[in-house]
PDB file of N, CA and C in Angstrom:
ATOM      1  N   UNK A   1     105.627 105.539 100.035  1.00  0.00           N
ATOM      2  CA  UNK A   1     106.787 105.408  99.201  1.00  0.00           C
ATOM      3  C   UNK A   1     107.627 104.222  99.645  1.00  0.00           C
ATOM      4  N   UNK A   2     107.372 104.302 100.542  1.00  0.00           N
ATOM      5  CA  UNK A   2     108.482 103.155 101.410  1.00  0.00           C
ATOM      6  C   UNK A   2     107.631 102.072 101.036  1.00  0.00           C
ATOM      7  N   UNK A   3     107.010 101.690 101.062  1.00  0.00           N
ATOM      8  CA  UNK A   3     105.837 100.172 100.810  1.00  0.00           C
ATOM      9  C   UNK A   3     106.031  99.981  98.896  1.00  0.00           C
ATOM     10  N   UNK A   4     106.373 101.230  98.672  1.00  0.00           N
ATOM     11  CA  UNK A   4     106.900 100.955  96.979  1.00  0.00           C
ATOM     12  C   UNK A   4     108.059 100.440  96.456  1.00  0.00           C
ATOM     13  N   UNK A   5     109.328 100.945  97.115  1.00  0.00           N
ATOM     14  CA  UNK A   5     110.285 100.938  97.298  1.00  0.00           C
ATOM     15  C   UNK A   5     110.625  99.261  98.170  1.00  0.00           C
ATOM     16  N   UNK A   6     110.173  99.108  98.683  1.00  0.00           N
ATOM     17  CA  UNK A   6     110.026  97.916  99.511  1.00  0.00           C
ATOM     18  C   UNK A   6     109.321  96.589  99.501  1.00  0.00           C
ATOM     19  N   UNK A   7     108.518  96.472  98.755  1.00  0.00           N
ATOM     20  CA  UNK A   7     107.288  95.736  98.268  1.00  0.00           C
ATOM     21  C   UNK A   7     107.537  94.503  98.088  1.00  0.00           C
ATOM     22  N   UNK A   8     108.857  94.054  97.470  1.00  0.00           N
ATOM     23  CA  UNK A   8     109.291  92.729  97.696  1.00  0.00           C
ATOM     24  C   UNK A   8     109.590  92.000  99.050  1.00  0.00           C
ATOM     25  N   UNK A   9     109.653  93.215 100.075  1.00  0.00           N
ATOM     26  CA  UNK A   9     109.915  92.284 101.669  1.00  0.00           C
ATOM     27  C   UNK A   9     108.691  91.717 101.868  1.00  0.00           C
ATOM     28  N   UNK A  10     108.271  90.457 102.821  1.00  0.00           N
ATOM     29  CA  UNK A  10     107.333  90.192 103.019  1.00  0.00           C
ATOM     30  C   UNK A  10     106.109  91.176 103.916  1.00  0.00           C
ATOM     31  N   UNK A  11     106.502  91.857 104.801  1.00  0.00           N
ATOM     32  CA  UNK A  11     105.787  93.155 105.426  1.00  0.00           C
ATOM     33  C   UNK A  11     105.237  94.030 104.707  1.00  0.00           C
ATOM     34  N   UNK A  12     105.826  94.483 103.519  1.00  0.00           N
ATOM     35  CA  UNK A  12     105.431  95.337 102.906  1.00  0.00           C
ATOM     36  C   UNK A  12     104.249  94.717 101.297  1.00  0.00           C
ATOM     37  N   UNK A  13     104.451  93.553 101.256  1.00  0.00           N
ATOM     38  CA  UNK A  13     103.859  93.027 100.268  1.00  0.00           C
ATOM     39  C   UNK A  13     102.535  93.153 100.044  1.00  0.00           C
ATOM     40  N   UNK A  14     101.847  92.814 100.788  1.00  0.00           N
ATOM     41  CA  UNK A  14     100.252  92.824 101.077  1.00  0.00           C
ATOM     42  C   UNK A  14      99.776  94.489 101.244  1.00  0.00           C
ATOM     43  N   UNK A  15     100.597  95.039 101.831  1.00  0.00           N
ATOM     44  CA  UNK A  15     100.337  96.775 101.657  1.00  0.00           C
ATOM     45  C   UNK A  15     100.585  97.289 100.390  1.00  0.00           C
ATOM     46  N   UNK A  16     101.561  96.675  99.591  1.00  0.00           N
ATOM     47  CA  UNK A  16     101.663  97.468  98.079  1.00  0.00           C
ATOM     48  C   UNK A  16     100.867  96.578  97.010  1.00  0.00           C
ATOM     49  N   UNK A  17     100.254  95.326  97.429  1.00  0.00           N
ATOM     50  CA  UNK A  17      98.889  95.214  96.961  1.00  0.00           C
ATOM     51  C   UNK A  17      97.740  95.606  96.860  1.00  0.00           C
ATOM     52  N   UNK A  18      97.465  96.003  98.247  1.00  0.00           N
ATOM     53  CA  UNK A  18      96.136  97.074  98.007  1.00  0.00           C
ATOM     54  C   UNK A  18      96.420  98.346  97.748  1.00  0.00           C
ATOM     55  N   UNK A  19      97.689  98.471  97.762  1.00  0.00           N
ATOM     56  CA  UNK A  19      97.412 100.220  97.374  1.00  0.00           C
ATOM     57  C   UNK A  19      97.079 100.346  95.850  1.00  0.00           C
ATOM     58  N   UNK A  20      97.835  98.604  95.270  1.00  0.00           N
ATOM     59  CA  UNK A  20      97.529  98.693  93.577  1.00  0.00           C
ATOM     60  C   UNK A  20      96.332  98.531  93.440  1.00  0.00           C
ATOM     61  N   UNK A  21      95.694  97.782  94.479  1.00  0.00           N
ATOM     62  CA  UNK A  21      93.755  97.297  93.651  1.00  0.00           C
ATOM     63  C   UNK A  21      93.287  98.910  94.200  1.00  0.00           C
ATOM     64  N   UNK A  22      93.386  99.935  94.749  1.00  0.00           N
ATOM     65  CA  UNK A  22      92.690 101.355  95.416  1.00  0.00           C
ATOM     66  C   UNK A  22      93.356 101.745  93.702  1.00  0.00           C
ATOM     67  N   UNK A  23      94.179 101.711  93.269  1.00  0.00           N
ATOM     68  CA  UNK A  23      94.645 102.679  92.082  1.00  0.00           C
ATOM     69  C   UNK A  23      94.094 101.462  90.773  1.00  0.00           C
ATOM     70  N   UNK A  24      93.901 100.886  90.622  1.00  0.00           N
ATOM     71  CA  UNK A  24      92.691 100.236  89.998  1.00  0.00           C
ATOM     72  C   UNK A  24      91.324 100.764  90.029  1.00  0.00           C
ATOM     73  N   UNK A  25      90.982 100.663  91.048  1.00  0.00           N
ATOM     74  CA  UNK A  25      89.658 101.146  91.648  1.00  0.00           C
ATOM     75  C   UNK A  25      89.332 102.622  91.061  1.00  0.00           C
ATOM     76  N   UNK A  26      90.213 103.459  91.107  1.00  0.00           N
ATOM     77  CA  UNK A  26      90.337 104.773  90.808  1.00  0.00           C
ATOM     78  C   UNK A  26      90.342 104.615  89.137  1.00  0.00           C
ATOM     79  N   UNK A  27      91.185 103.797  88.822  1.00  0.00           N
ATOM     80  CA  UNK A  27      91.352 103.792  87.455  1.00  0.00           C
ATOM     81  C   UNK A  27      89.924 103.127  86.415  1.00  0.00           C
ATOM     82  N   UNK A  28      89.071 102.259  87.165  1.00  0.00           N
ATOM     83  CA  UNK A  28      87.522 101.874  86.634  1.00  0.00           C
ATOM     84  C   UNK A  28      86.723 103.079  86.732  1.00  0.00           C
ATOM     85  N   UNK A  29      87.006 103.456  87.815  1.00  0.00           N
ATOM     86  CA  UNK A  29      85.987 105.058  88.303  1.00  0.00           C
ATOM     87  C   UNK A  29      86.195 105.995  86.868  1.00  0.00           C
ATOM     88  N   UNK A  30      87.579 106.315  87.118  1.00  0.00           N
ATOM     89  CA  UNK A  30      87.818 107.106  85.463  1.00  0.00           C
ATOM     90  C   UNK A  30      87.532 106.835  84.162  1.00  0.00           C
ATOM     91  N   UNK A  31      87.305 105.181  83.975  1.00  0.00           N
ATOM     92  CA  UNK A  31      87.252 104.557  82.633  1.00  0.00           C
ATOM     93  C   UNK A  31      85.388 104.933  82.412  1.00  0.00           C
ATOM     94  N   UNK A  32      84.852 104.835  83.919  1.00  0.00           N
ATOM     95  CA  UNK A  32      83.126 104.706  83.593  1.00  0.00           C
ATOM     96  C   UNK A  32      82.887 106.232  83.441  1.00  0.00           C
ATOM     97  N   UNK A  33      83.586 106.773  84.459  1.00  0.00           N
ATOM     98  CA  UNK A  33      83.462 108.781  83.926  1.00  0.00           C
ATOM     99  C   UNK A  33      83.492 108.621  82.194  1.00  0.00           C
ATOM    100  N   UNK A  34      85.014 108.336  82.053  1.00  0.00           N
ATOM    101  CA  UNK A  34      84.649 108.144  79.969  1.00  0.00           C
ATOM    102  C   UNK A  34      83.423 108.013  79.173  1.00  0.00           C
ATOM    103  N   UNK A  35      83.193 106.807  79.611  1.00  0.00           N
ATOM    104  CA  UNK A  35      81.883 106.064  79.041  1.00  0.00           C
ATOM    105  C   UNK A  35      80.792 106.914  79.507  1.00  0.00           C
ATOM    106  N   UNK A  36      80.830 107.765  80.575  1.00  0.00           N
ATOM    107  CA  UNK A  36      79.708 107.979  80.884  1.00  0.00           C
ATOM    108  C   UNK A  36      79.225 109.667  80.030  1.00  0.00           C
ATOM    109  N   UNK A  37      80.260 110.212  79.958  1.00  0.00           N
ATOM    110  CA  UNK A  37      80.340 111.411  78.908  1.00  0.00           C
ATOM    111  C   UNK A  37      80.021 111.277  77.745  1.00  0.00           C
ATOM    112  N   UNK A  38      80.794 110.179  77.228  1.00  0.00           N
ATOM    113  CA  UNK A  38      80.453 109.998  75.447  1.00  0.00           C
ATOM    114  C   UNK A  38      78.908 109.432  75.847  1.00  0.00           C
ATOM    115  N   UNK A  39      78.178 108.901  76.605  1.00  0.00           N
ATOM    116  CA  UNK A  39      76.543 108.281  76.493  1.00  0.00           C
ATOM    117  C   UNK A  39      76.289 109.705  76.256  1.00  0.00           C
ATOM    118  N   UNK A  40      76.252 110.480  77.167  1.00  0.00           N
ATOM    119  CA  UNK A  40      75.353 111.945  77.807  1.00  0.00           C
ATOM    120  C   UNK A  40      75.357 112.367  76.224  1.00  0.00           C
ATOM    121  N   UNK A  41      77.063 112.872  75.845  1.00  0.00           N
ATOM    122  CA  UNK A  41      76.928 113.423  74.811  1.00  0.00           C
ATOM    123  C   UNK A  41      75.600 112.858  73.655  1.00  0.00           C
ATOM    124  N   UNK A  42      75.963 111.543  73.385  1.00  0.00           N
ATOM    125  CA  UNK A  42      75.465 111.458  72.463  1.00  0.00           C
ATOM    126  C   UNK A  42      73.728 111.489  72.365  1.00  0.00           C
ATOM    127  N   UNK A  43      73.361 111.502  74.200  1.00  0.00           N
ATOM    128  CA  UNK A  43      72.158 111.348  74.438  1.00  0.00           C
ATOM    129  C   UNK A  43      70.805 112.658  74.179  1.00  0.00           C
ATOM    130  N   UNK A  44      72.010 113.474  75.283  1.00  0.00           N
ATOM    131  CA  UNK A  44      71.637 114.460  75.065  1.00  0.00           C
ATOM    132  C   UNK A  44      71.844 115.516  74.406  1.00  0.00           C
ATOM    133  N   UNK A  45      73.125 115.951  73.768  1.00  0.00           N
ATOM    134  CA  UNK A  45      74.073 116.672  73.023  1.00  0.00           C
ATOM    135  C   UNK A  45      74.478 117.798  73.772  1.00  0.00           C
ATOM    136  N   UNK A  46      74.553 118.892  73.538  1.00  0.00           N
ATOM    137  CA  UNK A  46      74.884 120.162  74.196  1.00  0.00           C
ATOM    138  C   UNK A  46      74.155 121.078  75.600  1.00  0.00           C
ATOM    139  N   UNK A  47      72.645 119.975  75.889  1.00  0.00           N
ATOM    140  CA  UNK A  47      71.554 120.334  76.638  1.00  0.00           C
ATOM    141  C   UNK A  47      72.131 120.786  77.376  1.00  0.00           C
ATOM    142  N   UNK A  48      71.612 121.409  78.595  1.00  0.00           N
ATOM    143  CA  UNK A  48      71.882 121.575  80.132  1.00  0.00           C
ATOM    144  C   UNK A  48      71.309 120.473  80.781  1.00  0.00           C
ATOM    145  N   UNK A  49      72.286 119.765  81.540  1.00  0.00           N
ATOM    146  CA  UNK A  49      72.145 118.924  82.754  1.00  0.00           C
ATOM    147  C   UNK A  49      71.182 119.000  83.382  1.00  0.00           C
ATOM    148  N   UNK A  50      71.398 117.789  84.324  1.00  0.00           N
ATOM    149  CA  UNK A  50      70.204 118.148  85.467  1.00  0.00           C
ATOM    150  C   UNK A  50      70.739 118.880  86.554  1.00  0.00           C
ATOM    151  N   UNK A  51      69.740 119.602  87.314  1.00  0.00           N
ATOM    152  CA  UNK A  51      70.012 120.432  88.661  1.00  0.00           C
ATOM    153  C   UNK A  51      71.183 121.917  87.951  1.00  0.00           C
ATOM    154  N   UNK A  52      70.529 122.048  86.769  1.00  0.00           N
ATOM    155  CA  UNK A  52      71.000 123.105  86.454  1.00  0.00           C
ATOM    156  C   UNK A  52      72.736 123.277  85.315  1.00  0.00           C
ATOM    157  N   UNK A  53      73.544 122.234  85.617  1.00  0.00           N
ATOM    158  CA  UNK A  53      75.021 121.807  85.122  1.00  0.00           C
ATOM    159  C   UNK A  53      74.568 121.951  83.734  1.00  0.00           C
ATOM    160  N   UNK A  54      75.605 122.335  83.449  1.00  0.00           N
ATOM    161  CA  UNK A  54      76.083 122.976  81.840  1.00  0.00           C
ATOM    162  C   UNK A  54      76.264 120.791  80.948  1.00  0.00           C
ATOM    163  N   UNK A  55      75.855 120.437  81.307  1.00  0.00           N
ATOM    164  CA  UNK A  55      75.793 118.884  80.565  1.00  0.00           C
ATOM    165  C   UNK A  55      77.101 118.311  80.361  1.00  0.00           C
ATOM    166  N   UNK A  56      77.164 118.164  78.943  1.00  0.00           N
ATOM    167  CA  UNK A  56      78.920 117.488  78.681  1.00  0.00           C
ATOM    168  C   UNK A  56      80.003 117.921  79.022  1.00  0.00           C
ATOM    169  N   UNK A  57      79.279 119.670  79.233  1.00  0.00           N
ATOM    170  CA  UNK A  57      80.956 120.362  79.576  1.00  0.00           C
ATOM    171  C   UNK A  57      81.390 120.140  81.186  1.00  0.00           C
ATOM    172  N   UNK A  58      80.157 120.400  81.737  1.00  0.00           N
ATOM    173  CA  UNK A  58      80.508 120.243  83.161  1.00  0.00           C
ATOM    174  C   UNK A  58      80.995 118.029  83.584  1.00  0.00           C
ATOM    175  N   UNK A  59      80.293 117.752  82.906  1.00  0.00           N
ATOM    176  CA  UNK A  59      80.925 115.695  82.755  1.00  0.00           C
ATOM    177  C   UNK A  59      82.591 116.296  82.335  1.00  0.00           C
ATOM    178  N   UNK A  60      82.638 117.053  81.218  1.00  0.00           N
ATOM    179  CA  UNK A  60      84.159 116.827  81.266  1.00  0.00           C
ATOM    180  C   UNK A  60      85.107 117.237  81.951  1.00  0.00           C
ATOM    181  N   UNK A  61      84.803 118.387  82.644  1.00  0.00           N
ATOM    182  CA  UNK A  61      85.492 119.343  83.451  1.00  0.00           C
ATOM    183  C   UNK A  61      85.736 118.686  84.986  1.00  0.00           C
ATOM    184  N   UNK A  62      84.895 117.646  85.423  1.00  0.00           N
ATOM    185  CA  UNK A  62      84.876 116.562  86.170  1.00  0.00           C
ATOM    186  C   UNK A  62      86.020 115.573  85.553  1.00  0.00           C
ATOM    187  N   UNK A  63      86.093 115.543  84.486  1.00  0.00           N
ATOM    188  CA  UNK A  63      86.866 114.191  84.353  1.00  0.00           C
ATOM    189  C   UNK A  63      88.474 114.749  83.545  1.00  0.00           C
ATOM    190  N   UNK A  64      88.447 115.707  83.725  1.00  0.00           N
ATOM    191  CA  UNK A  64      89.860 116.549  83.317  1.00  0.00           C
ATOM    192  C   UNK A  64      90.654 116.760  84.661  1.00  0.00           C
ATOM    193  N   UNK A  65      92.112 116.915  84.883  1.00  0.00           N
ATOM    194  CA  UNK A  65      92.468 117.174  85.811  1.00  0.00           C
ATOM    195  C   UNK A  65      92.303 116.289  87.236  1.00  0.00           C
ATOM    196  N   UNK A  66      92.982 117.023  87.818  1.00  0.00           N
ATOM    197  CA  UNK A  66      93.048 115.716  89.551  1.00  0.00           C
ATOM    198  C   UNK A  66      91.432 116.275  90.279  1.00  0.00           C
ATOM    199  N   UNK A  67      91.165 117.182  89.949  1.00  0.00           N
ATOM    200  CA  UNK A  67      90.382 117.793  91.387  1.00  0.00           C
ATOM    201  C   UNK A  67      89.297 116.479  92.009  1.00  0.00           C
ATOM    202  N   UNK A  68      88.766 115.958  90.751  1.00  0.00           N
ATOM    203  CA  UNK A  68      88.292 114.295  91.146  1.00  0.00           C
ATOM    204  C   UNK A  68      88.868 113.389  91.445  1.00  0.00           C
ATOM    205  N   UNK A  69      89.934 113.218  91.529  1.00  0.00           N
ATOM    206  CA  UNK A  69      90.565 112.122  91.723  1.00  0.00           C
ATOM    207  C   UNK A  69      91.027 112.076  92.983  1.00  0.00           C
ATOM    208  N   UNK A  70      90.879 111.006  93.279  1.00  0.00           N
ATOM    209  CA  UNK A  70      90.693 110.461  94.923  1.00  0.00           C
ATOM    210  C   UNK A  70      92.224 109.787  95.502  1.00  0.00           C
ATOM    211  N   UNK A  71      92.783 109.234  94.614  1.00  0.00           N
ATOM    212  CA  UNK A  71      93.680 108.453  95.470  1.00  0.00           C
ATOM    213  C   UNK A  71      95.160 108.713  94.577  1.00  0.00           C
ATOM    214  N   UNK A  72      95.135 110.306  93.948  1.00  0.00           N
ATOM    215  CA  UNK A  72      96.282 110.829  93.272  1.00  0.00           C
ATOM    216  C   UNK A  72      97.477 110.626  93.543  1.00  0.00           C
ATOM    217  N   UNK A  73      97.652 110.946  94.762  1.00  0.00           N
ATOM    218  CA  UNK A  73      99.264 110.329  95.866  1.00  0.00           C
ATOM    219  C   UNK A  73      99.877 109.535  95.493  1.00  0.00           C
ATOM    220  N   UNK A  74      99.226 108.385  95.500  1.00  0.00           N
ATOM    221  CA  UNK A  74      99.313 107.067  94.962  1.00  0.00           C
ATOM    222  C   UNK A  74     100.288 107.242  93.686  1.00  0.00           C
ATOM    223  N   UNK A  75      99.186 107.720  92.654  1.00  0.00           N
ATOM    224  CA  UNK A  75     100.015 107.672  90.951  1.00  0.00           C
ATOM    225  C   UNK A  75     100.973 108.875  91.476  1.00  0.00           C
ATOM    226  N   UNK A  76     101.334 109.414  92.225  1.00  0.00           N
ATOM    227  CA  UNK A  76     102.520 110.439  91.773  1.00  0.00           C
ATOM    228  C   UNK A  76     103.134 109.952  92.481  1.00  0.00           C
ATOM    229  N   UNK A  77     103.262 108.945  93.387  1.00  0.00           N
ATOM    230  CA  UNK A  77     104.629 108.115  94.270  1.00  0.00           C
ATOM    231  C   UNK A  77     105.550 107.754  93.225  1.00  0.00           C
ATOM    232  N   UNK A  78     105.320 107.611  91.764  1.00  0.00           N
ATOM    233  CA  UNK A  78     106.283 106.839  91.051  1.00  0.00           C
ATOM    234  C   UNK A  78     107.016 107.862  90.948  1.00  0.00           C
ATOM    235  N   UNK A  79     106.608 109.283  90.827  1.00  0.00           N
ATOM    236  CA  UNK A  79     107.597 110.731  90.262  1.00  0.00           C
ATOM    237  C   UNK A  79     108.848 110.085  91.270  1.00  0.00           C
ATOM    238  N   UNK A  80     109.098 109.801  92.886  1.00  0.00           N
ATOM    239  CA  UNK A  80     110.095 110.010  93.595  1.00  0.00           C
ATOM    240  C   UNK A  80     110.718 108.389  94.051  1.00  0.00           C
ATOM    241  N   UNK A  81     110.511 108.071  92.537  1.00  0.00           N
ATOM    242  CA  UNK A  81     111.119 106.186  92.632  1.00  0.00           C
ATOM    243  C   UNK A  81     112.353 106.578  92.389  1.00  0.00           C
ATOM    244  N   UNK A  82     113.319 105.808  92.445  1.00  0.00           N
ATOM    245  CA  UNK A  82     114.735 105.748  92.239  1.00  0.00           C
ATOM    246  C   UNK A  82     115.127 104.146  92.132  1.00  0.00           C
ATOM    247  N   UNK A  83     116.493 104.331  91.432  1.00  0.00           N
ATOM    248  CA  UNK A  83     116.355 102.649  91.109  1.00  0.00           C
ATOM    249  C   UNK A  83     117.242 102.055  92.045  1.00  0.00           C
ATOM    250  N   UNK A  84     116.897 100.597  91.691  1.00  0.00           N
ATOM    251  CA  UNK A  84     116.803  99.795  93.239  1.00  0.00           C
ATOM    252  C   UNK A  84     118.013  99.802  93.555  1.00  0.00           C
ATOM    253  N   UNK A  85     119.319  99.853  92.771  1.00  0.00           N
ATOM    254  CA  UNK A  85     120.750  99.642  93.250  1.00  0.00           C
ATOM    255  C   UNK A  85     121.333 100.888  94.563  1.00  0.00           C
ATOM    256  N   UNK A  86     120.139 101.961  94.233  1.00  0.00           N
ATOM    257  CA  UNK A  86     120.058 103.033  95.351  1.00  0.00           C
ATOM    258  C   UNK A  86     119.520 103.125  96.463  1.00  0.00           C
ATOM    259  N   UNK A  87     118.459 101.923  96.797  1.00  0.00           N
ATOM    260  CA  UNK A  87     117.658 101.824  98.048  1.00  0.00           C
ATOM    261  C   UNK A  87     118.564 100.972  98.794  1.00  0.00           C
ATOM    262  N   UNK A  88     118.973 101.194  99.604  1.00  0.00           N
ATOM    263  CA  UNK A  88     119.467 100.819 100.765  1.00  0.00           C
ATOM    264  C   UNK A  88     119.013  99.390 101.221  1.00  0.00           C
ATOM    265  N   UNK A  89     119.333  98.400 101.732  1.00  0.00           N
ATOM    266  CA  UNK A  89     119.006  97.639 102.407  1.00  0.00           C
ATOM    267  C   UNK A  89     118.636  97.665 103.478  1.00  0.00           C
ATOM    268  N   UNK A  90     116.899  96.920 103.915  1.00  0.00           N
ATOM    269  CA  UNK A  90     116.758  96.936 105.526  1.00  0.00           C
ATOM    270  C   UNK A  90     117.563  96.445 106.223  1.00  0.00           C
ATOM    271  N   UNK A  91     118.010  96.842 107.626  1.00  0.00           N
ATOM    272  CA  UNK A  91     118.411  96.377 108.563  1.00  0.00           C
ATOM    273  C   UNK A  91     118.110  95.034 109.101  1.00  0.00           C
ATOM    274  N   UNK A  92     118.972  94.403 109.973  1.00  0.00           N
ATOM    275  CA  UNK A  92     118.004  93.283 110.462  1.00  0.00           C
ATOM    276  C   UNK A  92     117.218  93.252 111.555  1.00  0.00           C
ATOM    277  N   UNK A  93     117.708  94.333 112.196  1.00  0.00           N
ATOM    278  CA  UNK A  93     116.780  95.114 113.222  1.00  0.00           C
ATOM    279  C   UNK A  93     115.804  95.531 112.736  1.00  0.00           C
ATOM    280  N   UNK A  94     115.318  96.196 111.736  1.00  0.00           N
ATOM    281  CA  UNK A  94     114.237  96.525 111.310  1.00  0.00           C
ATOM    282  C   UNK A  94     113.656  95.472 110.945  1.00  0.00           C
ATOM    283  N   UNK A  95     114.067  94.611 110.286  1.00  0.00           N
ATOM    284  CA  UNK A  95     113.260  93.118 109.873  1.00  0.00           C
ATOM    285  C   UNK A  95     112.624  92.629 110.865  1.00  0.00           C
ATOM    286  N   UNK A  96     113.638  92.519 111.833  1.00  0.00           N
ATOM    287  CA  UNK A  96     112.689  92.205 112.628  1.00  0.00           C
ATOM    288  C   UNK A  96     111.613  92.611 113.575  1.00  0.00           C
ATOM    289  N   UNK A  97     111.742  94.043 113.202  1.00  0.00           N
ATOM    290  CA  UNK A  97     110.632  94.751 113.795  1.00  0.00           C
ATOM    291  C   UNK A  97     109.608  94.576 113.077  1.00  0.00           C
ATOM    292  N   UNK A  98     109.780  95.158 111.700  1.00  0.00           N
ATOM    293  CA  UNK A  98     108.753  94.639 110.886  1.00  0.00           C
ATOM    294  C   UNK A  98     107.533  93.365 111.193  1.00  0.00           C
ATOM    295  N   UNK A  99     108.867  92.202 111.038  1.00  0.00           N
ATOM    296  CA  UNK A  99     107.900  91.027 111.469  1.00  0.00           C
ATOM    297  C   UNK A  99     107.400  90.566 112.409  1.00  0.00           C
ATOM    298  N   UNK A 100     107.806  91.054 113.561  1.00  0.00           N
ATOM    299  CA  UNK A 100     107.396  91.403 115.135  1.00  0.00           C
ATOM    300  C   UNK A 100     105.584  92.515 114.906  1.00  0.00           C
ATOM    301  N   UNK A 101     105.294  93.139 113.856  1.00  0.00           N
ATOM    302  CA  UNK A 101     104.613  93.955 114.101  1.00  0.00           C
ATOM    303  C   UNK A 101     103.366  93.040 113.181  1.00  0.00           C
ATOM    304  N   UNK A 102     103.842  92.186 112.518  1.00  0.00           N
ATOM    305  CA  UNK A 102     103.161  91.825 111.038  1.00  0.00           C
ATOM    306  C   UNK A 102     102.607  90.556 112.059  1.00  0.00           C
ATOM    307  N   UNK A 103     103.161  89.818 113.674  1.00  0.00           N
ATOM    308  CA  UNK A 103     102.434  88.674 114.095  1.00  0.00           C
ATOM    309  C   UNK A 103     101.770  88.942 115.048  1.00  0.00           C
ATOM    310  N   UNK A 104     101.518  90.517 115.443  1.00  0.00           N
ATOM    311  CA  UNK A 104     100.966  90.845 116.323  1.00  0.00           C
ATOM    312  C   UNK A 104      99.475  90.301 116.272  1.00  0.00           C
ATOM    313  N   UNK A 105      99.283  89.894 117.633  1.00  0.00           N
ATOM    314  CA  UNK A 105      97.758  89.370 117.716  1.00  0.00           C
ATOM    315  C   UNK A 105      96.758  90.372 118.099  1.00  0.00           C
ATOM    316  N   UNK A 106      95.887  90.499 117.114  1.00  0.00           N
ATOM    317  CA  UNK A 106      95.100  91.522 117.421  1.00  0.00           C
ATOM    318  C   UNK A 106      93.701  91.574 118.209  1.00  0.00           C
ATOM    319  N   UNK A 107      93.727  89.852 118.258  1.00  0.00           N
ATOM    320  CA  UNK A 107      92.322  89.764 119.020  1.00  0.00           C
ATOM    321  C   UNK A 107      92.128  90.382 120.514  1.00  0.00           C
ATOM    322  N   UNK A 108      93.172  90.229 120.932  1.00  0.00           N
ATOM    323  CA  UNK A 108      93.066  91.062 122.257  1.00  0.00           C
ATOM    324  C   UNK A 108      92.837  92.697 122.604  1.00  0.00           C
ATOM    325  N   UNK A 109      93.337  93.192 121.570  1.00  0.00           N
ATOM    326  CA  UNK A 109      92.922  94.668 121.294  1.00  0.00           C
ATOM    327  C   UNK A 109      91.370  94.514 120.625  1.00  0.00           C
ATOM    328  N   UNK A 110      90.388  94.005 119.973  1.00  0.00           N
ATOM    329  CA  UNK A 110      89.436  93.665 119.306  1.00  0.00           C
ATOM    330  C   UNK A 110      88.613  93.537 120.548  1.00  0.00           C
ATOM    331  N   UNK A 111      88.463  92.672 121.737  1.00  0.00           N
ATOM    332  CA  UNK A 111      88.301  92.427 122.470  1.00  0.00           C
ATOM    333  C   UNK A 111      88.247  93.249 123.312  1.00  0.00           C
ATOM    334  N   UNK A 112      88.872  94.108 123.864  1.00  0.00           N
ATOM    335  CA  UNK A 112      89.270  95.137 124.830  1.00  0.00           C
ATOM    336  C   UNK A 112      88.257  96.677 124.376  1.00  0.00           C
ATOM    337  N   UNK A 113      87.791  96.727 122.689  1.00  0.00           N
ATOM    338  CA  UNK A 113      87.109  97.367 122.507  1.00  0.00           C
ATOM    339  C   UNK A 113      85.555  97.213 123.011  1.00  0.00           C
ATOM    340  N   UNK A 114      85.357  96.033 123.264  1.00  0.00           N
ATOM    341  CA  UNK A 114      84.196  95.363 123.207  1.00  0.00           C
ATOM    342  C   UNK A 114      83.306  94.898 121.580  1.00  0.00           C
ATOM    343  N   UNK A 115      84.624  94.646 121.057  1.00  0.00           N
ATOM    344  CA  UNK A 115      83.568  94.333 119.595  1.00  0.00           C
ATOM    345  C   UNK A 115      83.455  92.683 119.252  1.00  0.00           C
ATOM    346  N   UNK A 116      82.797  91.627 119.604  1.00  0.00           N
ATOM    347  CA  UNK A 116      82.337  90.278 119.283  1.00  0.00           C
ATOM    348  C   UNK A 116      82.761  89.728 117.906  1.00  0.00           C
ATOM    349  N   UNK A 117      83.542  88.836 118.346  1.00  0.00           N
ATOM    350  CA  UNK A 117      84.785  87.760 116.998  1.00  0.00           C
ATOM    351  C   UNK A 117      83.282  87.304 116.193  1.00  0.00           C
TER     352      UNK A 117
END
């Protein structure tokens, strides 16, 4: 929430980018589930599936509801947005923690694992 809420600082920018291409990602997954129901249907019609599944109904019952959906959190962060004249401003202490954390060099921890640059 905070990386939502925040997204314009530079720290947080690159984190509320990928969280948008993961909810993309999720969102192609769902578009090919679509496509992939209306084929079956029309392929097979009402048959039974393979490995036993009830066919279109069980494709849809997959593609209804969250229980598939992988990275839900995500789309329901917007339920607890509030508008921006209400978010507080970072500190400059925090800024600069932030950016203290964002130049950290990591090769030395990389290294210390034994894993080769």
């Amino acid at each position: 929430m905070m990386t939502s809420l925040y997204r314009e600082e530079p720290f947080f920018n690159q984190n509320y980018t990928f969280l948008k291409l993961l909810m993309d990602v999720e969102q192609a997954v769902w578009m090919w589930r679509s496509n992939h129901v209306m084929m079956v249907h029309r392929m097979i019609g009402k048959k039974a599936g393979t490995g036993g599944s009830t066919g279109v109904g069980y494709l849809r019952e997959t593609q209804e509801g969250d229980r598939y959906r992988v990275f839900i959190d995500l789309f329901n962060v917007s339920t607890y947005l509030v508008p921006s004249k209400f978010i507080p401003p970072l500190t400059p202490a925090l800024k600069r923690n932030l950016a203290f954390a964002n130049e950290i060099d990591l090769s030395r921890d990389v290294g210390a694992m034994g894993i080769q640059k």
